[in-house]
Protein backbone atom coordinates (compact mmCIF):
# COMPACT_ATOMS: atom_id res chain seq x y z
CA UNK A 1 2.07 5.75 -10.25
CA UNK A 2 0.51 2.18 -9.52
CA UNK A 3 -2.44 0.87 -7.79
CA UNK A 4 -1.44 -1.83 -5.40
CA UNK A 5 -3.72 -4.15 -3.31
CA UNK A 6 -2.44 -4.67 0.10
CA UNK A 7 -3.34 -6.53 3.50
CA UNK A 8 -2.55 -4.95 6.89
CA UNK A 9 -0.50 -7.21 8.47
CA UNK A 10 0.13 -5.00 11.56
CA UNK A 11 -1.88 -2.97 13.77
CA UNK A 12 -0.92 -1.23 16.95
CA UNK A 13 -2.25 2.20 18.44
CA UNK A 14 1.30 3.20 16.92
CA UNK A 15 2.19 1.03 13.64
CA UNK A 16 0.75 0.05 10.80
CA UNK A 17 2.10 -2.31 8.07
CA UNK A 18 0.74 -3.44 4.74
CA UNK A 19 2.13 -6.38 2.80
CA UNK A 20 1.67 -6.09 -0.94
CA UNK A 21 2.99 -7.12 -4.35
CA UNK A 22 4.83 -3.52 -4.83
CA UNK A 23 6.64 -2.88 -8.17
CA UNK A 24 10.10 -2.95 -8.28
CA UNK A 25 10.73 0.29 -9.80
CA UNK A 26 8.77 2.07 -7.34
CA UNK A 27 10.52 0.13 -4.66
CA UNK A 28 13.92 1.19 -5.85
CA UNK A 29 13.01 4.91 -6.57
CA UNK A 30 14.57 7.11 -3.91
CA UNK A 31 11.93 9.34 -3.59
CA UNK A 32 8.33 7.86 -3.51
CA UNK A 33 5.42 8.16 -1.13
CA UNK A 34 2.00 6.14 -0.63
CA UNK A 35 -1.38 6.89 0.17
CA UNK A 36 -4.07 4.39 1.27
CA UNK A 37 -7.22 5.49 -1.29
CA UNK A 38 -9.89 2.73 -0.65
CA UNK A 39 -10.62 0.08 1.54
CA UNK A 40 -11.26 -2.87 -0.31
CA UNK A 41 -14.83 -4.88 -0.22
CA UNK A 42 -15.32 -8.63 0.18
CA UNK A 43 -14.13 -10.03 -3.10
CA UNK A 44 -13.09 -6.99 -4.63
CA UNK A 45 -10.15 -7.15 -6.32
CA UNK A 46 -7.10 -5.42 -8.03
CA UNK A 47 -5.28 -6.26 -10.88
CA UNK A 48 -1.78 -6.37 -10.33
CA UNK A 49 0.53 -4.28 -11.99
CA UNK A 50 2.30 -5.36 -15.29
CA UNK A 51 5.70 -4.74 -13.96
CA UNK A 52 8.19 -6.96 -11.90
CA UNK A 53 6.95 -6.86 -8.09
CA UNK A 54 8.66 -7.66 -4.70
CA UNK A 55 6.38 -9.12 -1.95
CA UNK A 56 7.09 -7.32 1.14
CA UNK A 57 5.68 -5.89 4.25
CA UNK A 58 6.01 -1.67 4.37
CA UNK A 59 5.42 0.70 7.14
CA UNK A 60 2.02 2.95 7.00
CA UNK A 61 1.56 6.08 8.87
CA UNK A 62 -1.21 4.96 11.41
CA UNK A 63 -2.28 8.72 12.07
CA UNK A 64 -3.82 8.86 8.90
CA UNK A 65 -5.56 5.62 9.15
CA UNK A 66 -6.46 4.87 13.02
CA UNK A 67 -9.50 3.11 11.62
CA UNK A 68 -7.59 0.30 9.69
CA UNK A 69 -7.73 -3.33 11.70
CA UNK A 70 -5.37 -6.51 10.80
CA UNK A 71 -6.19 -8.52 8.17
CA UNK A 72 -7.96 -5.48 6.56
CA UNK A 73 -7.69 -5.05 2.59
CA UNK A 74 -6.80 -1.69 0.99
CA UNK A 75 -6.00 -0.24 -2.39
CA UNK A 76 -2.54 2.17 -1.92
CA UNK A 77 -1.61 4.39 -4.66
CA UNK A 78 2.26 4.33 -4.93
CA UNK A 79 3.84 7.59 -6.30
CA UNK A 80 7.50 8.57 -7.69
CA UNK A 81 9.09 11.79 -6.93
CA UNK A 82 7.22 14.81 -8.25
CA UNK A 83 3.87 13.25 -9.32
CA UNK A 84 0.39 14.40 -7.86
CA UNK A 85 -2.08 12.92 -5.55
């Protein structure tokens, strides 16, 4: 499981996208799932994780989220396969 900061980079009434630095293990896992856990304050930050990361833009699922605006910063909990929210 990692914590990864993230920007949303799209927002529709239908879409939502977040770019991130996301691990590349997590990335390549075929089973994995995310779930936004915080909106981020003004200068708060995340560390990143101490794996090797891939900068890329993923899809969100806007129904859980219809708040979320572009250019918002969030904290999204990335989890393998069989692990627990």
């Amino acid at each position: 499981m990692y914590d990864i900061e993230a920007t949303v980079t799209k927002s529709t009434p239908t879409e939502l996208k977040y770019t991130g630095d996301w691990p590349l293990d997590w990335l390549q896992a075929p089973e994995k799932s995310t779930e936004v856990i915080a909106e981020l304050l003004p200068g708060q930050t995340e560390p990143p994780p101490s794996v090797p990361v891939q900068r890329l833009e993923i899809s969100g699922n806007r129904a859980l989220r219809p708040n979320l605006q572009l250019g918002d910063r969030v904290l999204i909990r990335c989890f393998f396969k069989g692990e627990s929210r």
